[in-house]
N, C-alpha and C. Protein backbone atom coordinates (compact mmCIF):
# COMPACT_ATOMS: atom_id res chain seq x y z
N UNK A 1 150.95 121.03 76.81
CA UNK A 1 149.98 120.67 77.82
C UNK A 1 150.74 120.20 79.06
N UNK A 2 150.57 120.89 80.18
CA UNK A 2 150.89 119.95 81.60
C UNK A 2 150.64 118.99 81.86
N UNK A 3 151.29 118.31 82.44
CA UNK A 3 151.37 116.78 83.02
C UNK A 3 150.34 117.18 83.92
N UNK A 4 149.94 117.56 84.62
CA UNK A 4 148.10 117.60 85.35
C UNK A 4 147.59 117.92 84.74
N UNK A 5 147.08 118.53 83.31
CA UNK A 5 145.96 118.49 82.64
C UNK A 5 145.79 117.60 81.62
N UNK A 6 147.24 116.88 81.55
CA UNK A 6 147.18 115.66 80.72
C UNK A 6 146.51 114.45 81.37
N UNK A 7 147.12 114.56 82.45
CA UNK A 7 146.27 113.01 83.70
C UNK A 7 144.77 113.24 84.13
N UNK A 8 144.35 114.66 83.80
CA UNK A 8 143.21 114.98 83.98
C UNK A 8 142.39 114.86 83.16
N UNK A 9 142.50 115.24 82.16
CA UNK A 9 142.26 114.37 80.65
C UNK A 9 142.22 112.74 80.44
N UNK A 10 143.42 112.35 80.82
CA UNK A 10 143.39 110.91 80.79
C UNK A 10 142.00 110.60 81.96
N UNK A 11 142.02 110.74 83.34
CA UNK A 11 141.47 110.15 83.96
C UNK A 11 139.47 110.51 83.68
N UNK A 12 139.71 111.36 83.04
CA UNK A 12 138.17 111.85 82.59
C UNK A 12 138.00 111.20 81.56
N UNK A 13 138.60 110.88 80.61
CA UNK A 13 138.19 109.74 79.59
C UNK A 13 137.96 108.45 79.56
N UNK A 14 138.40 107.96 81.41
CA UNK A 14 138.08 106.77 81.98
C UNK A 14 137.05 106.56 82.80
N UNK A 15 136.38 107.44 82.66
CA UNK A 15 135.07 107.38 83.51
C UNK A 15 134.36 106.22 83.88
N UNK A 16 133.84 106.01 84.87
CA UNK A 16 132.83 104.91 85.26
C UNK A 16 131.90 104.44 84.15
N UNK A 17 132.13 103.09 83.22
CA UNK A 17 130.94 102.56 82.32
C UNK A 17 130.98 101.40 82.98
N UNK A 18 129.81 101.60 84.10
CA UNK A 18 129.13 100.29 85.04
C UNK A 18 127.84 100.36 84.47
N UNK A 19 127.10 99.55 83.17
CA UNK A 19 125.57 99.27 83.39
C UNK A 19 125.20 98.94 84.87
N UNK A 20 123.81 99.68 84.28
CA UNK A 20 123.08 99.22 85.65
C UNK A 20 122.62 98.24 85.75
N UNK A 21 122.35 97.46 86.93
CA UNK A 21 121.84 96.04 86.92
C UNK A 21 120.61 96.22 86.47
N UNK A 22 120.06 94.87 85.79
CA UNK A 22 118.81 94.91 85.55
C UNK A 22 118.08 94.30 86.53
N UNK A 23 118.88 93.50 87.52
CA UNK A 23 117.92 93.01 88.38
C UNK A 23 117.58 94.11 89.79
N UNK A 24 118.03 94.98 89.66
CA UNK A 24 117.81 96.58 90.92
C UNK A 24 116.87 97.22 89.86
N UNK A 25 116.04 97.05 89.20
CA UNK A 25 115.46 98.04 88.36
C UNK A 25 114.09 98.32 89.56
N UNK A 26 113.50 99.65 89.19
CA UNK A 26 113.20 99.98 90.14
C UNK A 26 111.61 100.02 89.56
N UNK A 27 110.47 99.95 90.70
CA UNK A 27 109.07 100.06 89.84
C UNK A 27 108.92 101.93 90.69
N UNK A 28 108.30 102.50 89.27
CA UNK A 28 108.28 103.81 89.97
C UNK A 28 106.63 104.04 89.47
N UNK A 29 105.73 104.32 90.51
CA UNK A 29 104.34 104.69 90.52
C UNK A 29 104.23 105.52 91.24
N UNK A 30 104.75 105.99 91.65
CA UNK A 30 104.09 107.90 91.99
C UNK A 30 105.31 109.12 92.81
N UNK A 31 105.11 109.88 92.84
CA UNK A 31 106.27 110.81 93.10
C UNK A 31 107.07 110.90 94.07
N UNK A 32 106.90 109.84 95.01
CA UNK A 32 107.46 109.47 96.10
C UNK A 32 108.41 108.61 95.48
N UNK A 33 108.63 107.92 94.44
CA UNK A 33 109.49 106.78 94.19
C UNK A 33 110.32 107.21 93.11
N UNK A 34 109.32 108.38 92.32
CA UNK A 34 110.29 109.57 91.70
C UNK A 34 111.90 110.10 92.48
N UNK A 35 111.34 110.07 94.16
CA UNK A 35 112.18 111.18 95.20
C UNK A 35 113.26 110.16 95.19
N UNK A 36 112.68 108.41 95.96
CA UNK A 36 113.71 107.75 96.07
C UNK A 36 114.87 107.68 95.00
N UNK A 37 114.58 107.31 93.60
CA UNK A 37 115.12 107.05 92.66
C UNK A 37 116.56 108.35 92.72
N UNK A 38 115.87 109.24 92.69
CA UNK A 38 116.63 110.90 92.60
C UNK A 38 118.00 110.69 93.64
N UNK A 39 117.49 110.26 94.88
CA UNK A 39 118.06 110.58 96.02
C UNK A 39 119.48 108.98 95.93
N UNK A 40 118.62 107.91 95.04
CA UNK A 40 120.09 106.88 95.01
C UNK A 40 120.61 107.38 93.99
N UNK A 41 120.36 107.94 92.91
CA UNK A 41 121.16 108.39 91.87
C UNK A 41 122.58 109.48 92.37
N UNK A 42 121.50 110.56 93.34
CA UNK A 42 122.92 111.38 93.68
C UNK A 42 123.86 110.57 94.06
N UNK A 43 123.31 109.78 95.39
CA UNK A 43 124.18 109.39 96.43
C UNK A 43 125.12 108.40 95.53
N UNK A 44 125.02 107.95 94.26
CA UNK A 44 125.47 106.98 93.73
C UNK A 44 126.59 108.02 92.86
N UNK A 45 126.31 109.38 92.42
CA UNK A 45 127.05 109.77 91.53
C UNK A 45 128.25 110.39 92.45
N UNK A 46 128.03 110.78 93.81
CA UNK A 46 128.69 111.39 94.72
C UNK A 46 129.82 109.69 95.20
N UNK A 47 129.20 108.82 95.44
CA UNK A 47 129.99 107.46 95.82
C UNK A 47 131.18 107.18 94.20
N UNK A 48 130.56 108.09 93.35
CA UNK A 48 131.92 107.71 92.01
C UNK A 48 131.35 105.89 91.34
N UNK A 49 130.07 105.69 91.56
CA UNK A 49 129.22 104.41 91.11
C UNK A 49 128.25 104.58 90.26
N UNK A 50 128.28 105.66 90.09
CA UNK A 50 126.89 105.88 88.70
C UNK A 50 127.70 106.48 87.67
N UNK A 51 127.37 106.43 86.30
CA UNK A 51 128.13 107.39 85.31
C UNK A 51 127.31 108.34 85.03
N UNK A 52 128.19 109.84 85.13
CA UNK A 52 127.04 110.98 85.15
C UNK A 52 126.24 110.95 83.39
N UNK A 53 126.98 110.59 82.85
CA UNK A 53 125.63 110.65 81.59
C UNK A 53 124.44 109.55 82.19
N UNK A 54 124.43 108.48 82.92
CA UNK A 54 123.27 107.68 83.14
C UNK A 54 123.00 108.56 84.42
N UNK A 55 123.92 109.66 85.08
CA UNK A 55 123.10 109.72 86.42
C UNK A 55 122.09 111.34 85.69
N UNK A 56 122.74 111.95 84.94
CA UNK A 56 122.11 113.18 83.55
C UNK A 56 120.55 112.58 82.61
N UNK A 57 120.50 111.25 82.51
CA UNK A 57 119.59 111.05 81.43
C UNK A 57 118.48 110.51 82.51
N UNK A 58 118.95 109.81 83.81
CA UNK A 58 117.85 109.44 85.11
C UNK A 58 117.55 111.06 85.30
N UNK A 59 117.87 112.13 85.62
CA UNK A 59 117.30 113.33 86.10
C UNK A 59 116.64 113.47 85.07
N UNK A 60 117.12 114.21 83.81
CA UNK A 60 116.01 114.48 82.27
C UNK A 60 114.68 113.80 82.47
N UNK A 61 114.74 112.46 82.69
CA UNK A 61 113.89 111.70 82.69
C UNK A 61 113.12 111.60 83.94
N UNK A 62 113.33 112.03 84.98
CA UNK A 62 112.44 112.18 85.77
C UNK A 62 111.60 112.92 85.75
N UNK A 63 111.83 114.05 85.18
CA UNK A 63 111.72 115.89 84.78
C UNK A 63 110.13 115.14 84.24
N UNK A 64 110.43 114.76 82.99
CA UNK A 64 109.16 114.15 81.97
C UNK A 64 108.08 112.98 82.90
N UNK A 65 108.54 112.06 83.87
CA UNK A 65 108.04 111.12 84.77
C UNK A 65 107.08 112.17 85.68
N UNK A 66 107.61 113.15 86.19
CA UNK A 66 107.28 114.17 87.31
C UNK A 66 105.90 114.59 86.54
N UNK A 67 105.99 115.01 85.68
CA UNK A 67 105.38 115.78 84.62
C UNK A 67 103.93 114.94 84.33
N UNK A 68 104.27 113.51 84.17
CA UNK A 68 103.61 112.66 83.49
C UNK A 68 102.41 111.95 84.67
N UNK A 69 102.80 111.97 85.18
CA UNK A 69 102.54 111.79 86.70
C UNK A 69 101.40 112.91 87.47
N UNK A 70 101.94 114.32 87.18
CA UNK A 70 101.14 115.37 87.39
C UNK A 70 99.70 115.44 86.68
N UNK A 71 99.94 114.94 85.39
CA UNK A 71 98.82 115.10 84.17
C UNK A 71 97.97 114.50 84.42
N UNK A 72 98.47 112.89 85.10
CA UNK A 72 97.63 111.71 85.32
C UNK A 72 96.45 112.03 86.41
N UNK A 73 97.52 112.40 87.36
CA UNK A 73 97.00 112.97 88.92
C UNK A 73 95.71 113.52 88.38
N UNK A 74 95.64 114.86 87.58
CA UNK A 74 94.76 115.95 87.08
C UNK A 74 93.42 115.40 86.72
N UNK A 75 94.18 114.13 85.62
CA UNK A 75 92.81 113.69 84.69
C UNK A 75 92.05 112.56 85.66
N UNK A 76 92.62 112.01 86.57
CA UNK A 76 91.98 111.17 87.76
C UNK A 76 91.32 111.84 88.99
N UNK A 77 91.72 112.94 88.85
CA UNK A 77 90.71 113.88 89.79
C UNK A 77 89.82 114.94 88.83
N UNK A 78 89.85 114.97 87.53
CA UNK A 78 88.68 115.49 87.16
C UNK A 78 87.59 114.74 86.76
N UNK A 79 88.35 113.59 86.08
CA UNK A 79 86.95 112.54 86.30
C UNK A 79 85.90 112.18 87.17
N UNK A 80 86.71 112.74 88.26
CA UNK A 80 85.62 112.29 89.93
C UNK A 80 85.04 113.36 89.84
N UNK A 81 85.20 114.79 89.71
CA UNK A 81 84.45 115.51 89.81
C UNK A 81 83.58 115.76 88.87
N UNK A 82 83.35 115.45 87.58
CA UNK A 82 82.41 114.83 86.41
C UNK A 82 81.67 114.17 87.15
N UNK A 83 81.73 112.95 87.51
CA UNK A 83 81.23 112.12 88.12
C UNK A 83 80.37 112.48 89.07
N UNK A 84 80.91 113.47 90.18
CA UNK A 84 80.08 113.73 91.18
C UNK A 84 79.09 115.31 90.26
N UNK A 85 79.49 115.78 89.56
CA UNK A 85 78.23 116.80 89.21
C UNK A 85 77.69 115.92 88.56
N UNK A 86 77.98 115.23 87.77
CA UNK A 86 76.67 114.72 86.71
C UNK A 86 75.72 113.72 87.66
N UNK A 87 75.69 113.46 88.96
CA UNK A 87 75.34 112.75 89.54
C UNK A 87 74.31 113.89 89.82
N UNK A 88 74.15 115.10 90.17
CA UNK A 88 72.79 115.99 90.60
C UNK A 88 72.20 116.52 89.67
């Protein structure tokens, strides 16, 4: 093995393990805060301050948030429209 794929090795096995604070935790209620969240994660994984498995399991997990969010949206606007036919 080369001495650069050995230090490359080494230095990838030292990766960034910074928990995240718990006191920056973030309140996320609708897909706008989805965007923010997204947008400090990059900028955090690009600054070499996030660890990409936590900046990998925040995207996954937005994926399902995005999702969850959409469903909600759906069932809160079909209720109104229940609402307004059963009203005539």
């Amino acid at each position: 093995m080369s001495e650069q794929k050995r230090l490359a090795t080494q230095k990838g096995g030292k990766a960034i393990r910074k928990a995240a604070d718990p006191l920056s935790s973030l309140e996320i209620n609708d897909t706008k805060d989805v965007v923010k969240l997204l947008s400090t994660t990059i900028n955090e994984v690009r600054l070499g301050t996030a660890e990409i498995r936590v900046a990998n399991c925040i995207g996954y997990l937005s994926g399902h948030l995005l999702k969850a969010l959409e469903v909600a949206n759906l069932e809160e606007r079909i209720t109104q429209i229940e609402k307004i036919i059963l009203k005539t």
